[in-house]
Protein backbone atom coordinates (compact mmCIF):
# COMPACT_ATOMS: atom_id res chain seq x y z
CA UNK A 1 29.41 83.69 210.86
CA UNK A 2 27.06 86.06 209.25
CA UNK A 3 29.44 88.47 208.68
CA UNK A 4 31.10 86.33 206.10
CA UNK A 5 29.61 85.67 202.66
CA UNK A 6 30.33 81.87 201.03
CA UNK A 7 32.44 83.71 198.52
CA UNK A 8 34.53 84.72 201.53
CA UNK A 9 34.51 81.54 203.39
CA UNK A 10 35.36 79.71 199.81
CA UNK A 11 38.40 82.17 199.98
CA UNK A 12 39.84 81.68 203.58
CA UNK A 13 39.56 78.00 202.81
CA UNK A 14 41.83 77.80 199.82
CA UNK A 15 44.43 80.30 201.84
CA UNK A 16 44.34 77.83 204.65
CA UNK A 17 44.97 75.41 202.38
CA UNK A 18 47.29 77.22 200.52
CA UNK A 19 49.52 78.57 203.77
CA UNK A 20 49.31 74.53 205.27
CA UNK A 21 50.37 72.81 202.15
CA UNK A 22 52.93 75.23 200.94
CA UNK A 23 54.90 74.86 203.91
CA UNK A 24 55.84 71.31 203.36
CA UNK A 25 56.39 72.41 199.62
CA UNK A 26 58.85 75.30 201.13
CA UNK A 27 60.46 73.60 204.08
CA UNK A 28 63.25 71.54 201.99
CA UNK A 29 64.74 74.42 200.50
CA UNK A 30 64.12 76.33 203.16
CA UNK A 31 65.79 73.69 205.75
CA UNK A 32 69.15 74.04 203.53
CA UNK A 33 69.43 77.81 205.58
CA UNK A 34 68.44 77.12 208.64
CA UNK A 35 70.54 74.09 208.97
CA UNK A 36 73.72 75.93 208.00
CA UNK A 37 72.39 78.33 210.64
CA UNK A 38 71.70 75.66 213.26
CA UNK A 39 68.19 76.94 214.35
CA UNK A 40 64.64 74.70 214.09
CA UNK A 41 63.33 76.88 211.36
CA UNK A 42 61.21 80.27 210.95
CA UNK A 43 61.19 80.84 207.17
CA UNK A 44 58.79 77.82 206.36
CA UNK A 45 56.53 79.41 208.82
CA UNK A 46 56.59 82.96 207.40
CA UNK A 47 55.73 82.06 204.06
CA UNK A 48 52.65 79.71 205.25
CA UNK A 49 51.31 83.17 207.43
CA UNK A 50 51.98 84.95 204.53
CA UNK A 51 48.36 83.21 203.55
CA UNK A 52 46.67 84.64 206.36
CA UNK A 53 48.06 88.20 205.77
CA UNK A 54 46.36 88.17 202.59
CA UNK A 55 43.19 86.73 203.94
CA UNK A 56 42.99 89.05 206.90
CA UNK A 57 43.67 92.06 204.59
CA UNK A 58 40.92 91.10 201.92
CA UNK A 59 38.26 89.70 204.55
CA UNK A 60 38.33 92.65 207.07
CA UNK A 61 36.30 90.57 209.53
CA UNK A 62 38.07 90.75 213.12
CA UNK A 63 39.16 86.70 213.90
CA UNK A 64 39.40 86.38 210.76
CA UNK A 65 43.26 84.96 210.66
CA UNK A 66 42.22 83.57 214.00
CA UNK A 67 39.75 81.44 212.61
CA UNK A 68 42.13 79.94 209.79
CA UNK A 69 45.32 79.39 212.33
CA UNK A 70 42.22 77.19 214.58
CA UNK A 71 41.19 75.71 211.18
CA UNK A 72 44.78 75.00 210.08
CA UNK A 73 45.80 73.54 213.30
CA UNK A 74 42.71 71.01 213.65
CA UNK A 75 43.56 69.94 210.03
CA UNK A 76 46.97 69.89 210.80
CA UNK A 77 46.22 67.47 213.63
CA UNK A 78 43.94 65.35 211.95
CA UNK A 79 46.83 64.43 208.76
CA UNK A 80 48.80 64.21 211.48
CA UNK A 81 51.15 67.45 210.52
CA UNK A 82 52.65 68.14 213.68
CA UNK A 83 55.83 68.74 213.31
CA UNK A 84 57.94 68.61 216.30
CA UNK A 85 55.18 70.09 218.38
CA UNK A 86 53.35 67.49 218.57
CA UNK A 87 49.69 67.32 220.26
CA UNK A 88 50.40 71.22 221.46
CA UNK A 89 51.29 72.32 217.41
CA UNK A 90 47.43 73.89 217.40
CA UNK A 91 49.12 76.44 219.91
CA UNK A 92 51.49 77.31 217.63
CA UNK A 93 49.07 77.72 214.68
CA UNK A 94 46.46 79.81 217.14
CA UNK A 95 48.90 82.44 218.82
CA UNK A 96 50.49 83.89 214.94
CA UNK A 97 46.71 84.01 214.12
CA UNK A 98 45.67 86.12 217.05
CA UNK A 99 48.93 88.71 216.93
CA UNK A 100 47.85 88.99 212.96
CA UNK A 101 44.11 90.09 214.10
CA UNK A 102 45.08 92.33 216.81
CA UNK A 103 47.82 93.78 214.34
CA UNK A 104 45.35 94.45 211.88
CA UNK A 105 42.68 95.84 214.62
CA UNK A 106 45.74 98.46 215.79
CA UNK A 107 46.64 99.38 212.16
CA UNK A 108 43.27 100.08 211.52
CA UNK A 109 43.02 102.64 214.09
CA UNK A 110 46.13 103.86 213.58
CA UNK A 111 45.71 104.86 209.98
CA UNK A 112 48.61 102.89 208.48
CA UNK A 113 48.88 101.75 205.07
CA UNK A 114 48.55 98.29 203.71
CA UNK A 115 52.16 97.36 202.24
CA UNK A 116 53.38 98.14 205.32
CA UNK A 117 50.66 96.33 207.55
CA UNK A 118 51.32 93.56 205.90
CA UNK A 119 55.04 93.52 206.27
CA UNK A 120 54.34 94.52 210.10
CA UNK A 121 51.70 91.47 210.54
CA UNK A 122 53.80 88.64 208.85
CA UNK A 123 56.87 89.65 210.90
CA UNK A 124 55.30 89.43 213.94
CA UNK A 125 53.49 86.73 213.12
CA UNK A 126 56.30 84.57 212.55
CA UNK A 127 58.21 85.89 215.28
CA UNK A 128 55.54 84.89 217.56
CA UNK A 129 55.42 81.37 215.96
CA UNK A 130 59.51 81.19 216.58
CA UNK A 131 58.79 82.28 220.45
CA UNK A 132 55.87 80.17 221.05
CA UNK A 133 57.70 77.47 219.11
CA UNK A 134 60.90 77.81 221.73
CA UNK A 135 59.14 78.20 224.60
CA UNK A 136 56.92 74.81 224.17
CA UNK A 137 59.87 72.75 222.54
CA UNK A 138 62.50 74.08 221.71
CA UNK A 139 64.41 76.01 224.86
CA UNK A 140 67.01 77.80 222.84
CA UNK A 141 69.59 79.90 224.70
CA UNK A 142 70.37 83.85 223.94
CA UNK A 143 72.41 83.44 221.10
CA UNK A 144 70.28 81.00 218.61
CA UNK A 145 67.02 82.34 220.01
CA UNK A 146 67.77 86.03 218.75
CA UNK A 147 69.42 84.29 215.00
CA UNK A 148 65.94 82.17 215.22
CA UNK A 149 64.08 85.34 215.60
CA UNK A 150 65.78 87.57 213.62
CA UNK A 151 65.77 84.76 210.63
CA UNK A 152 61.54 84.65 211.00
CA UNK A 153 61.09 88.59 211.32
CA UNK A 154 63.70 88.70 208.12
CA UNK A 155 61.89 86.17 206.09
CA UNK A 156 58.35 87.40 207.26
CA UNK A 157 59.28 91.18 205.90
CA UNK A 158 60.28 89.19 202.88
CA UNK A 159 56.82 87.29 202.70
CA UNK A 160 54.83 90.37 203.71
CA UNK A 161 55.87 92.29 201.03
CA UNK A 162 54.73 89.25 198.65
CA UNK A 163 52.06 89.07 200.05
CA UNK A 164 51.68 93.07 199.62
CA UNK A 165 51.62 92.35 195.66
CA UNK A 166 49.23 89.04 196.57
CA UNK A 167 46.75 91.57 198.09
CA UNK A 168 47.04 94.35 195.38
CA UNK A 169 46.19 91.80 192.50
CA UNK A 170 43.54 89.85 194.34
CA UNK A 171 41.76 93.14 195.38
CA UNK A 172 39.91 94.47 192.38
CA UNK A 173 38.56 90.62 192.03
CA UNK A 174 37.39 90.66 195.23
CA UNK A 175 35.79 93.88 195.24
CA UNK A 176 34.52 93.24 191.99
CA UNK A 177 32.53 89.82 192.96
CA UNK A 178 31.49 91.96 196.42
CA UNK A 179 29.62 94.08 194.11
CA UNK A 180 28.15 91.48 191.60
CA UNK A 181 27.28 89.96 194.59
CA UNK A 182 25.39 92.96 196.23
CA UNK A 183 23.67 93.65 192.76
CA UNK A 184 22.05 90.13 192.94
CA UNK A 185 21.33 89.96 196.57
CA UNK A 186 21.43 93.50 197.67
CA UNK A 187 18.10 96.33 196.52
CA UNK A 188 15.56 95.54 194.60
CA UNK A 189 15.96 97.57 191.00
CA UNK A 190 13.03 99.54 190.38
CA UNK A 191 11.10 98.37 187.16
CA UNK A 192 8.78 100.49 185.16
CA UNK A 193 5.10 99.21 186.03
CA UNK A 194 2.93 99.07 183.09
CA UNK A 195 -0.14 101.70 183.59
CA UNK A 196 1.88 104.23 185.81
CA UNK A 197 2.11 107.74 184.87
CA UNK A 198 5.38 109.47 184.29
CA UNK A 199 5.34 113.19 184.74
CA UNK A 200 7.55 115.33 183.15
């Protein structure tokens, strides 16, 4: 935990919060869709990991979504949000968390650029929701398991490119109270002692 500053931890709560709590705000409208569609969901979930995109992308810190998805999920359990999971929804919360982390750890490496990370890492991420999802509860066949997962990997590229323009504004005011921060906590400032000599 000491590579994350309260600043940062004050941050990764309020997008755990925000990617929890939006999803019940989301899930009526979206339920119109996949109702017609006849499939359990997948765009409620997208735009609640669209959240930990953002987080992962602005707190670098590898676990990072991890720890949110395990934060999410014991809050989750404890308001008793589980959906139709049940006691094993933490799973569901956990595995999108780790796939975002690892994502992030490979894009890293491989140079790529942050729109499309982000696109890359909420896709997956939700597909990997839908999959855990069916393979816990749900048990779809072919048919509505590839319309499931091609509805989540649709509606994640949607949220990961909102989440692109999340990450561009939030940026500079991150990076700008990294530095405030590291000019009060960071080197001392020298300070002119009286009596020294200056030499020119």
């Amino acid at each position: 935990m000491k590579r994350y500053t309260l600043r940062n931890l004050l941050f990764l709560t309020l997008c755990c919060d925000l990617g929890l709590f939006s999803k019940r705000l989301i899930s009526p409208a979206a339920n119109i869709l996949t109702d017609f569609l006849r499939i359990p969901g997948g765009i409620g979930t997208s735009f609640s990991l669209m959240f930990l995109v953002v987080a992962a992308a602005l707190v670098p810190v590898f676990g990072c979504a991890t720890l949110m998805a395990l934060v999410q999920s014991l809050t989750a359990l404890s308001l008793g949000m589980v959906g139709s999971m049940g006691i094993l929804s933490p799973v569901g919360y956990i595995v999108p968390g780790i796939v975002i982390d690892l994502l992030f750890v490979l894009s890293r490496k491989a140079g790529l650029g942050t729109d499309l990370t982000l696109v890359i890492a909420n896709m997956l991420g939700a597909a990997s929701a839908g999959l855990t999802a069916n393979f816990l509860v749900f048990r779809l066949p072919g048919v509505p398991l590839a319309l499931y997962i091609a509805v989540a990997l649709a509606s994640g590229a949607v949220c990961g490119c909102f989440a692109g323009v999340l990450v561009r504004r939030l940026r500079p005011v991150m990076s700008s109270s990294a530095s405030a921060g590291t000019d009060k906590g960071g080197a001392p400032v020298a300070k002119h002692v009286p009596g020294s000599c200056e030499r020119n």
